[in-house]
Protein backbone atom coordinates (compact mmCIF):
# COMPACT_ATOMS: atom_id res chain seq x y z
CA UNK A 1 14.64 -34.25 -63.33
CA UNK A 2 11.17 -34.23 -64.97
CA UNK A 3 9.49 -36.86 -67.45
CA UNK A 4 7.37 -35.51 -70.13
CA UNK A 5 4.74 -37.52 -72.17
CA UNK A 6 1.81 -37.32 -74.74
CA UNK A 7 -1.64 -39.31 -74.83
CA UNK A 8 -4.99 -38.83 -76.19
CA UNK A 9 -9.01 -39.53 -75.59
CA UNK A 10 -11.42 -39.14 -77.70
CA UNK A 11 -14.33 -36.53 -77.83
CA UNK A 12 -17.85 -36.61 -78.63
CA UNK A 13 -19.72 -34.83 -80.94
CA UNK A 14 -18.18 -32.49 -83.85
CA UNK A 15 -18.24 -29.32 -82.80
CA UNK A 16 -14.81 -29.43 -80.43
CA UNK A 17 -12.74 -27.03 -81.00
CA UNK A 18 -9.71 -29.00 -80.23
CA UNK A 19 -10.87 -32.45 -81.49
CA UNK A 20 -9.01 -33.67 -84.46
CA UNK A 21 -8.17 -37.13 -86.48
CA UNK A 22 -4.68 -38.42 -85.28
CA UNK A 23 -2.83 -41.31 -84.11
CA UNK A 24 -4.65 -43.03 -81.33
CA UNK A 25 -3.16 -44.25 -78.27
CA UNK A 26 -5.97 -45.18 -76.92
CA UNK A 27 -7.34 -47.59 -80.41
CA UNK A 28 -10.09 -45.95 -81.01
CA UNK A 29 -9.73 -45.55 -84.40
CA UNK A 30 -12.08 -43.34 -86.63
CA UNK A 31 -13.06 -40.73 -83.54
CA UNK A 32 -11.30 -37.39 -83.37
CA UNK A 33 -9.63 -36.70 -80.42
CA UNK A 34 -7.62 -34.56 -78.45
CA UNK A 35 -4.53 -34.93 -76.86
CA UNK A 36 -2.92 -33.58 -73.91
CA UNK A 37 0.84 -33.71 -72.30
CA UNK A 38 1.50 -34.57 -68.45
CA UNK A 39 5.25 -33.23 -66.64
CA UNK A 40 5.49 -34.94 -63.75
CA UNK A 41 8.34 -36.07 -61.50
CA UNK A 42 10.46 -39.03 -61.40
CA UNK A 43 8.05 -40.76 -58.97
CA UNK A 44 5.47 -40.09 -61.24
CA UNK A 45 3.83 -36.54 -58.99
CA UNK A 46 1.86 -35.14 -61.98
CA UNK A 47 3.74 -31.39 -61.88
CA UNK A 48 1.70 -29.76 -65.65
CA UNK A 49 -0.56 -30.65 -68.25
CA UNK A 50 -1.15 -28.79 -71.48
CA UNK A 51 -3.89 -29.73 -74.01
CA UNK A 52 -2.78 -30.08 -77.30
CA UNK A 53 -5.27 -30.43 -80.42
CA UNK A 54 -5.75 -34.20 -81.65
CA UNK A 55 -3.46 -34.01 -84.37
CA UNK A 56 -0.38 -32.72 -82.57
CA UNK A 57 2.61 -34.89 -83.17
CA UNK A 58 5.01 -35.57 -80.15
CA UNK A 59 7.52 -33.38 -80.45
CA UNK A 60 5.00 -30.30 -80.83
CA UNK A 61 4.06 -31.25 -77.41
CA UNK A 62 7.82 -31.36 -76.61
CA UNK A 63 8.13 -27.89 -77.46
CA UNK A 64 5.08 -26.44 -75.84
CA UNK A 65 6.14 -28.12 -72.67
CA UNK A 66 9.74 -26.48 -72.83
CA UNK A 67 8.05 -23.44 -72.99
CA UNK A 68 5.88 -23.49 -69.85
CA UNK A 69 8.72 -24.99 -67.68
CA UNK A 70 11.08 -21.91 -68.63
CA UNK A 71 8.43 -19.04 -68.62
CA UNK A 72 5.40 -19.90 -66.41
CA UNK A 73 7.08 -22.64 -64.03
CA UNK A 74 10.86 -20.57 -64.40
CA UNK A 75 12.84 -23.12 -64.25
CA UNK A 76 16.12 -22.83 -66.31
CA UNK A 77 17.99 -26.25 -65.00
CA UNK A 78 16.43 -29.57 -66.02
CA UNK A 79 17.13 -32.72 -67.23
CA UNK A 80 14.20 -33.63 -69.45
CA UNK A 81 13.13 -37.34 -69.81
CA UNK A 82 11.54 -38.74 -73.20
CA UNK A 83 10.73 -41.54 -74.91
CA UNK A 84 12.51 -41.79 -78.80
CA UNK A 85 9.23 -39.78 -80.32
CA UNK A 86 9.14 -36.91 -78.13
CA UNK A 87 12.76 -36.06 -77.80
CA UNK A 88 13.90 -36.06 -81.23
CA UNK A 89 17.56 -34.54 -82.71
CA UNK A 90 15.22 -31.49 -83.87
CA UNK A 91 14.19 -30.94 -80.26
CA UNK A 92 17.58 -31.39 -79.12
CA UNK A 93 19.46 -29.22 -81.32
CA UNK A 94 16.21 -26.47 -80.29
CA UNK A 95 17.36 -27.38 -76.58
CA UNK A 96 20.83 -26.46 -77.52
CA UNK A 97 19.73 -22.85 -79.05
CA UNK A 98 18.32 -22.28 -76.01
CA UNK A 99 21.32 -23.31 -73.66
CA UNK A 100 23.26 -21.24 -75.82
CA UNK A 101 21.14 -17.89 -76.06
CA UNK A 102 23.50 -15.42 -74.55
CA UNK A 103 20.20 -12.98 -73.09
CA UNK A 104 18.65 -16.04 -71.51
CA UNK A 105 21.11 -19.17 -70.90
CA UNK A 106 19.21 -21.79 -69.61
CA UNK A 107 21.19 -25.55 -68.36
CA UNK A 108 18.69 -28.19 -70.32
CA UNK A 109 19.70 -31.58 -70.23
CA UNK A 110 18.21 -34.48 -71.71
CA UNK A 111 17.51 -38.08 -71.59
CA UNK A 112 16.19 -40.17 -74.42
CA UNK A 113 16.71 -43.25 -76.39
CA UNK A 114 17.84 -44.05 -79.81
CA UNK A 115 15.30 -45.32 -82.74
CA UNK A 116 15.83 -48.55 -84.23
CA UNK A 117 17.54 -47.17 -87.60
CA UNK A 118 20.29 -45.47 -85.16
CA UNK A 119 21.22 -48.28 -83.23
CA UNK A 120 21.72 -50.48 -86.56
CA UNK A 121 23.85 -47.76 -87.52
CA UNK A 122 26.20 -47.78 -84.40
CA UNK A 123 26.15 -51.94 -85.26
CA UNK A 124 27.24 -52.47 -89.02
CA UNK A 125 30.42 -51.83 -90.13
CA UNK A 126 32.70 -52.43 -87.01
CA UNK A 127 30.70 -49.13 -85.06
CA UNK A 128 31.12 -48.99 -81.19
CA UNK A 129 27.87 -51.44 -80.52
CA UNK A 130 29.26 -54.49 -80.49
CA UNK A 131 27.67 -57.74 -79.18
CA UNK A 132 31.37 -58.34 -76.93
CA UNK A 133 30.23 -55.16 -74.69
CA UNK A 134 27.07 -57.11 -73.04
CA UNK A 135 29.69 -60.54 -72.67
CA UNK A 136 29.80 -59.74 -68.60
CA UNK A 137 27.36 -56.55 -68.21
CA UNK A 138 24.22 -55.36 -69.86
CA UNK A 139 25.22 -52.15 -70.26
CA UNK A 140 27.89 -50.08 -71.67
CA UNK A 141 28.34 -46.53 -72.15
CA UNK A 142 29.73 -45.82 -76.29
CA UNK A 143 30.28 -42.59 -77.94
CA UNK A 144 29.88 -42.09 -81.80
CA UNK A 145 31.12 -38.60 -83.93
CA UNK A 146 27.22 -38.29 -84.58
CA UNK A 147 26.43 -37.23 -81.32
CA UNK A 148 28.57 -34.74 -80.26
CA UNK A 149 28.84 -33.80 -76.57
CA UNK A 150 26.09 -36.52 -75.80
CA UNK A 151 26.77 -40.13 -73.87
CA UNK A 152 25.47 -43.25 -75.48
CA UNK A 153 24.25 -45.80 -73.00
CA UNK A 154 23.68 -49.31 -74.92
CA UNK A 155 21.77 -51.78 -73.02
CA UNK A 156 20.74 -55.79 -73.66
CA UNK A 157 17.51 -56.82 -71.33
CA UNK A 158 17.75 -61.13 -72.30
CA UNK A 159 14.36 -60.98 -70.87
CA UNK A 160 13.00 -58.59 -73.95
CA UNK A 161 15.23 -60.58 -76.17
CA UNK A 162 13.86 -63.86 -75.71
CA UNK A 163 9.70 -62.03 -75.75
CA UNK A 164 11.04 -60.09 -78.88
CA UNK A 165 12.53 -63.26 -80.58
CA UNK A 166 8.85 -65.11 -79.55
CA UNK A 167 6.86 -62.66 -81.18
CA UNK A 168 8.75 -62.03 -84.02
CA UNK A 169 8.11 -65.96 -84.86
CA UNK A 170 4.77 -65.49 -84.32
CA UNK A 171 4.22 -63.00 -86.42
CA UNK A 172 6.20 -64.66 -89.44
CA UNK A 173 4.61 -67.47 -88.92
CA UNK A 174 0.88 -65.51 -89.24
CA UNK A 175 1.93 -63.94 -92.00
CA UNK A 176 3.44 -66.95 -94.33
CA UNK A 177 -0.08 -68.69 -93.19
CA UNK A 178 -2.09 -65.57 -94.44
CA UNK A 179 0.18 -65.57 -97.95
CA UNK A 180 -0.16 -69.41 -98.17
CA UNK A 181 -3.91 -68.58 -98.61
CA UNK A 182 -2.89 -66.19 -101.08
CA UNK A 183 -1.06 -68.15 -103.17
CA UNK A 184 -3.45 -71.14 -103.22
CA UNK A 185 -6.16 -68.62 -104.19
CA UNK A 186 -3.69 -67.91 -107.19
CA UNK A 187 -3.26 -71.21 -108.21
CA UNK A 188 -7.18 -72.07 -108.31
CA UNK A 189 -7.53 -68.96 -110.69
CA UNK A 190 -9.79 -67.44 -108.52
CA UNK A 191 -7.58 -64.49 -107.53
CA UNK A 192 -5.53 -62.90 -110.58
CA UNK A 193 -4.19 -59.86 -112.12
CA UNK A 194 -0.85 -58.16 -109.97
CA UNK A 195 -2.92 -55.79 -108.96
CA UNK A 196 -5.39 -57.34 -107.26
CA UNK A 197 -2.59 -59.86 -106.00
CA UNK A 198 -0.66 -56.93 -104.31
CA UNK A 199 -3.80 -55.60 -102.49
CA UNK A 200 -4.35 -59.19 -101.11
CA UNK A 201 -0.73 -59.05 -100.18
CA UNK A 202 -0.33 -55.45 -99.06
CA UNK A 203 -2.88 -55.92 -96.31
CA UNK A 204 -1.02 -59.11 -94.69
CA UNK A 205 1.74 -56.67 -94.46
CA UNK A 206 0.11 -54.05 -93.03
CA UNK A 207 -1.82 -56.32 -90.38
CA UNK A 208 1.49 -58.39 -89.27
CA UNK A 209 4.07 -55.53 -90.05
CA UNK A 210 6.55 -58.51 -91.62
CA UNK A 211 6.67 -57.35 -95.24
CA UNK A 212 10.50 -56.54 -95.05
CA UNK A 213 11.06 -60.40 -94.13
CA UNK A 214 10.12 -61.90 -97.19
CA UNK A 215 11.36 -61.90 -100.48
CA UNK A 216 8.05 -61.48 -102.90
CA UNK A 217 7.21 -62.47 -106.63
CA UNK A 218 3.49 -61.53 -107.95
CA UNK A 219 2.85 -61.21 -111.49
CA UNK A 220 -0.83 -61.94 -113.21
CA UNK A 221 -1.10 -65.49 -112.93
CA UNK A 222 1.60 -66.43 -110.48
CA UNK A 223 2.62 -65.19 -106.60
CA UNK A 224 5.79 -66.79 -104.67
CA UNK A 225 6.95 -66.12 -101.41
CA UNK A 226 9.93 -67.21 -98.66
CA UNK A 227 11.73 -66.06 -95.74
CA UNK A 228 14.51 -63.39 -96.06
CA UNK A 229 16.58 -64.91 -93.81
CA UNK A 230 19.25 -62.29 -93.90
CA UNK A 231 17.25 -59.64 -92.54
CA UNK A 232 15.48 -61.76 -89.82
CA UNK A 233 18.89 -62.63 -88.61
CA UNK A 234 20.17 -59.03 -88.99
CA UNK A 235 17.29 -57.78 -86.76
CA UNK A 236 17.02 -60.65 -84.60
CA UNK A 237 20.84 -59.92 -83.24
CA UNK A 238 19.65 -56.17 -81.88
CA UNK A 239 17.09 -58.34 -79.98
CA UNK A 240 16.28 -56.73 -76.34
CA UNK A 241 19.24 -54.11 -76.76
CA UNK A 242 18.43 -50.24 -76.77
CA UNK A 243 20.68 -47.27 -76.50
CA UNK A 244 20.37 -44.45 -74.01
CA UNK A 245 21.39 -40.76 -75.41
CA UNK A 246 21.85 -38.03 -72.71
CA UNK A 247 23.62 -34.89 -72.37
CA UNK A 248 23.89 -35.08 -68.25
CA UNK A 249 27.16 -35.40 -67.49
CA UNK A 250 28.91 -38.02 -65.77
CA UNK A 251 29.81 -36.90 -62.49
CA UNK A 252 26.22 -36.16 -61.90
CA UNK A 253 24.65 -39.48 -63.34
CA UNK A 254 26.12 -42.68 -63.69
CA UNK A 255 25.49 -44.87 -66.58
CA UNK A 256 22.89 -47.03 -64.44
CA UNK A 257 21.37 -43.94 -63.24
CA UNK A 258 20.73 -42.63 -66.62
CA UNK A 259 18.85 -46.03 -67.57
CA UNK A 260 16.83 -45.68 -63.99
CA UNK A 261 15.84 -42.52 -65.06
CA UNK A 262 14.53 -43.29 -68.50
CA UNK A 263 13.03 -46.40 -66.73
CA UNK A 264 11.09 -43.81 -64.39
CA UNK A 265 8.78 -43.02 -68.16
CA UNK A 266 6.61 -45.99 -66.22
CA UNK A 267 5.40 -43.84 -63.96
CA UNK A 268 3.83 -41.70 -66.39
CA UNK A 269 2.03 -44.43 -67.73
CA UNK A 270 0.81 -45.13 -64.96
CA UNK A 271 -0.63 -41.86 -64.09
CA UNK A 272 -2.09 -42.02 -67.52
CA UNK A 273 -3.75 -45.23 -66.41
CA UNK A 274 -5.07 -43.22 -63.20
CA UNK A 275 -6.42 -40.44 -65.17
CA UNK A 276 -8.03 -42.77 -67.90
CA UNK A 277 -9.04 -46.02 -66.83
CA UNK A 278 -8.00 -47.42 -63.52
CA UNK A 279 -9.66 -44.53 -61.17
CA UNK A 280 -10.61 -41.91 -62.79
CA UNK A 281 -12.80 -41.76 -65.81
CA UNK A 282 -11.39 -38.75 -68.19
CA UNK A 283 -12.85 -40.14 -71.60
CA UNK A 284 -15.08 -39.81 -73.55
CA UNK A 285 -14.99 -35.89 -73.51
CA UNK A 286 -18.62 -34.48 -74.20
CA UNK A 287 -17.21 -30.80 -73.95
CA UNK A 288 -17.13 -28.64 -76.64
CA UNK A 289 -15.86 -25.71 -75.89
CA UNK A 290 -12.20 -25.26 -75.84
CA UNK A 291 -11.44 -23.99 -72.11
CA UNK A 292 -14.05 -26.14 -70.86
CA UNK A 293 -12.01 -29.30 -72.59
CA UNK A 294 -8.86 -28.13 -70.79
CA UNK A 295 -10.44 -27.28 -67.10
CA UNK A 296 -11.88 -31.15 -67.77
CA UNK A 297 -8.73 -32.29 -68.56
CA UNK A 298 -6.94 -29.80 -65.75
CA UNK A 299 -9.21 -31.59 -62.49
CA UNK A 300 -8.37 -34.91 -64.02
CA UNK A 301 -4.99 -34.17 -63.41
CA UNK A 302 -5.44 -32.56 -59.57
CA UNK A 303 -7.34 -35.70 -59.21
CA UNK A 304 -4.45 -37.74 -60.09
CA UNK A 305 -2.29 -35.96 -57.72
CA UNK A 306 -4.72 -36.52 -54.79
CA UNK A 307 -4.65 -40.15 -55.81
CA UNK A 308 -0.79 -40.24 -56.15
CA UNK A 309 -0.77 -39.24 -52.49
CA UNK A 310 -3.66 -41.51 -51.14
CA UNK A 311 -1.88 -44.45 -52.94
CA UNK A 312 1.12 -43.86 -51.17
CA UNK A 313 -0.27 -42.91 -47.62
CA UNK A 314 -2.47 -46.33 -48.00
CA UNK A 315 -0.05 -48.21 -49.34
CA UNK A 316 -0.27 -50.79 -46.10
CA UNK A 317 -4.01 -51.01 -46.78
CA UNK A 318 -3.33 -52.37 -50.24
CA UNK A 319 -1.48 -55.05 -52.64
CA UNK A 320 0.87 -52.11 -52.91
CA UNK A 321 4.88 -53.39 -52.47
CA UNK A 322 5.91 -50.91 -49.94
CA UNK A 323 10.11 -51.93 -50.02
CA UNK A 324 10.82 -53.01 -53.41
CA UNK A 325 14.05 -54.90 -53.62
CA UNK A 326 16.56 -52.78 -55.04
CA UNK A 327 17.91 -53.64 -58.21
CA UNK A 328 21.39 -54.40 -58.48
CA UNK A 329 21.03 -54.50 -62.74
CA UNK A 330 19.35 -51.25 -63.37
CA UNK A 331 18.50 -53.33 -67.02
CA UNK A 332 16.78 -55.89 -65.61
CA UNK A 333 13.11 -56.28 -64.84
CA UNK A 334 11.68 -54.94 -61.59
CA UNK A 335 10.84 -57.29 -58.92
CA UNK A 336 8.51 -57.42 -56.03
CA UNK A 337 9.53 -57.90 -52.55
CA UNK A 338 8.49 -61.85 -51.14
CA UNK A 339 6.30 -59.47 -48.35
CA UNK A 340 4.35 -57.87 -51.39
CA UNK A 341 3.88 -62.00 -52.74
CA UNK A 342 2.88 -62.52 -49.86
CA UNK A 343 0.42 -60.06 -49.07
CA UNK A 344 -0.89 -60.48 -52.34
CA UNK A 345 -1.44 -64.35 -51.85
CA UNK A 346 -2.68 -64.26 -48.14
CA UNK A 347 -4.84 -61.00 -48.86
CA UNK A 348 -3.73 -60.31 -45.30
CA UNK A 349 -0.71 -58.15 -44.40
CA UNK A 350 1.88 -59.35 -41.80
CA UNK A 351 -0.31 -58.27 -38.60
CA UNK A 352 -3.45 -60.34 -40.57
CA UNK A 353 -5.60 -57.20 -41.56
CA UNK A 354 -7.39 -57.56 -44.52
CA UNK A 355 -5.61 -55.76 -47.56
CA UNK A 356 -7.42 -54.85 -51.04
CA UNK A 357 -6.76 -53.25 -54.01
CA UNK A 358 -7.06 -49.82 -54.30
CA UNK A 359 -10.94 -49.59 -56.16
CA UNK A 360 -12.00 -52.04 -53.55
CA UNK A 361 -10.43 -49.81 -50.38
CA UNK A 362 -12.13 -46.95 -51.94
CA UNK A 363 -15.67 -48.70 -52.47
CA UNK A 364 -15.34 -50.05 -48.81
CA UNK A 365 -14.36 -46.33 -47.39
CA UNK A 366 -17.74 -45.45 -48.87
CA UNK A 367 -19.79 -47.44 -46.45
CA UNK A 368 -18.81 -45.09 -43.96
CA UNK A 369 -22.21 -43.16 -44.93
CA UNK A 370 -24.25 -40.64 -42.47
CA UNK A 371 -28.02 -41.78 -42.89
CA UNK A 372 -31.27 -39.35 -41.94
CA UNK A 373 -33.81 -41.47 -40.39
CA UNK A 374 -37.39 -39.95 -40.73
CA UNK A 375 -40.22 -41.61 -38.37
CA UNK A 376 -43.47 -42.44 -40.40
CA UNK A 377 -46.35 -39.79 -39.59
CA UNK A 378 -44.33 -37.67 -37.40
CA UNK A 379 -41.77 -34.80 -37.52
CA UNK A 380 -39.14 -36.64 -35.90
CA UNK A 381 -35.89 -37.32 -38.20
CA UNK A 382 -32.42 -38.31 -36.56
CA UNK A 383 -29.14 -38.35 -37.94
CA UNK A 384 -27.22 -41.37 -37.95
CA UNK A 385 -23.51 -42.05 -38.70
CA UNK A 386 -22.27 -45.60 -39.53
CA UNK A 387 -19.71 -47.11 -37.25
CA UNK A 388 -16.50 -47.32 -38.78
CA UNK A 389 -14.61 -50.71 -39.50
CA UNK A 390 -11.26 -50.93 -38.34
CA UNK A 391 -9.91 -50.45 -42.09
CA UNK A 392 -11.77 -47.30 -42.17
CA UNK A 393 -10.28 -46.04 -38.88
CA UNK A 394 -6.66 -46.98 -40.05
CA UNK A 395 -7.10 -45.27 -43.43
CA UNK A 396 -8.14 -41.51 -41.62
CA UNK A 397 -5.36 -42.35 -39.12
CA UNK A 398 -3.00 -42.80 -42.27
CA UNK A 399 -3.60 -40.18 -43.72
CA UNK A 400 -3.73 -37.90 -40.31
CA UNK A 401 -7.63 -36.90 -40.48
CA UNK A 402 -9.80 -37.47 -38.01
CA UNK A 403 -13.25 -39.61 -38.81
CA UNK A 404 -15.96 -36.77 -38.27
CA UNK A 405 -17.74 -37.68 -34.60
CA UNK A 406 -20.50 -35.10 -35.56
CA UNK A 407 -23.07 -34.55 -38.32
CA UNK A 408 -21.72 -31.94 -40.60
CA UNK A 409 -23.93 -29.90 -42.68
């Protein structure tokens, strides 16, 4: 199994080869960028990367990546995890040409998840998502004729449906508090003409996204507004339920496997974290040229491997949970063990050595220096290396390296 995913950072300059205007995920808006893909395992072991130009939609990406893992990597059986953008019925059906091609077979599976529209679809009109399946379970596994050969995992996370529920109130109530200014503007006289009424309007909706809730009346002298109850309700019963699509077949994944693997996409983010912001420092890119952009990009990812393996081996020198309870609801949230609370509260571990965050254990491993001491007025200098604290000695021990006893050129 391998996860696949697409980001982006943005470039300085305008001469970039690769730089382009696209969809930030990053929000810097109004920089060109460039984007790049990381395959990495289902513990999150950064495997690939490609670098894509900043204007490369998701599923390009998908395809590149498809491409390296059969011909450079050659690897012809995979299940392939991706979020709803990046493994699209296009990319599926393409995954299916190549399973079939009778020169080359290849044994692609896939993992992915349903967009909104879709799982409305398998809702209305008596379909197999019905609200009875999640009565004693949160999930079910549904088939429908429009995916043939494919499972159909539906899941219901309470938890998302009760933050999805909160926000969506928030957000109407934003929005009726943004057209209420609106409308009084109309009524003083001082805004007028539908035109310029539907501009005012049109950028609520665009800033809150809750347009399709409301049931609008503008004309030159006169704007009305209210609640389309219908559709809030409508939406508001899919709240906190997704559907899994997959191709892996039963006997090799369960249904609550399936949703642990698609789950496992959080480790990619994470790594994307690493690379970006939380240790390494990837963006802004001030290359230009284009194999310099990707060799940039390329030791940002060996550097997130290294760190993916000193997290782990120093795991008992950090906040890190190092036995997560298991989860017996593959749906539900993720939990940390009471020792991880613990540790984190105490900032000692069980033995009462001081534990820190990762940044910190770094910036404290850097005291171990080796200082040249040079005597004033004379030629006598003398190497000198700092003692080590017992942190330091536990993290070489952990990670099976000796602390250097000599000066080393």
């Amino acid at each position: 199994m391998a996860l696949f995913d697409l980001t982006s950072s943005w470039v300085t300059g305008r001469c970039c080869a690769l730089a382009a205007r696209g969809y930030s995920r990053d929000g810097k808006k109004g920089c060109e960028q460039i984007e790049y893909g990381v395959l990495c395992d289902p513990q999150g072991r950064p495997v690939a990367v490609r670098v894509f130009s900043g204007n490369t939609a998701d599923p390009e990406s998908f395809t590149e990546i498809i491409k390296v893992v059969k011909d450079k990597l050659g690897i012809n059986k995979l299940v392939l995890v991706g979020d709803r953008g990046m493994i699209t019925t296009a990319r599926i059906d393409a995954l299916r040409e190549l399973n079939d091609n009778p020169d080359a077979p290849t044994d692609f599976d896939w993992i992915t998840a349903l967009r909104a529209p879709a799982i409305a679809k398998l809702a209305r009109d008596d379909g197999p998502l019905q609200m009875s399946l999640f009565d004693s379970q949160d999930l079910a596994e549904i088939t429908h004729p429009d995916y043939p050969g494919e499972r159909l995992i539906a899941c219901r996370n309470p938890a998302l449906a009760a933050e999805r529920a909160r926000k969506r109130q928030d957000l109407l109530a934003a929005t009726e508090k943004q057209l209420a200014h609106i409308a009084e503007r109309v009524g003083k006289g001082t805004l007028f003409g539908a035109d310029k009424i539907g501009i005012a309007v049109g950028k609520v909706s665009g800033k809150f996204k809750m347009g399709k809730h409301f049931h609008l009346t503008i004309t030159d002298t006169e704007f009305t507004y209210h609640r389309d109850q219908a559709t809030i309700d409508a939406q508001a019963t899919l709240d906190g339920i997704y559907v899994l699509r997959t191709s892996v077949n039963a006997a090799l994944l369960d249904p609550a496997a399936v949703v642990e693997g698609y789950k496992n996409l959080a480790n990619i983010e994470r790594d994307f974290r690493i690379i970006k912001s939380d240790d390494l420092d990837l963006r802004p890119i001030h290359h230009h040229l284009e194999d310099r952009v990707k060799a940039h990009v390329l030791i940002c990812m060996l550097a997130c491997y290294l760190i993916w393996h000193l997290r782990k081996a120093w795991a008992p020198l950090t906040f890190t949970d190092q036995a997560p309870p298991k989860r017996d609801n593959p749906v539900a949230p993720a939990q940390r063990s009471a020792a991880a609370h613990t540790k984190a509260s105490t900032k000692h571990d069980a033995d009462g050595n001081p534990v820190r965050s990762f940044r910190d254990l770094l910036d404290h491993l850097a005291t171990l220096t080796r200082d040249r001491i040079r005597y004033h007025d004379t030629n006598i200098q003398i190497d000198k290396l700092t003692d080590p604290t017992p942190t330091q000695r536990r993290a070489f021990q952990l990670i099976d390296s000796p602390i250097p006893l000599t000066i080393a050129a």
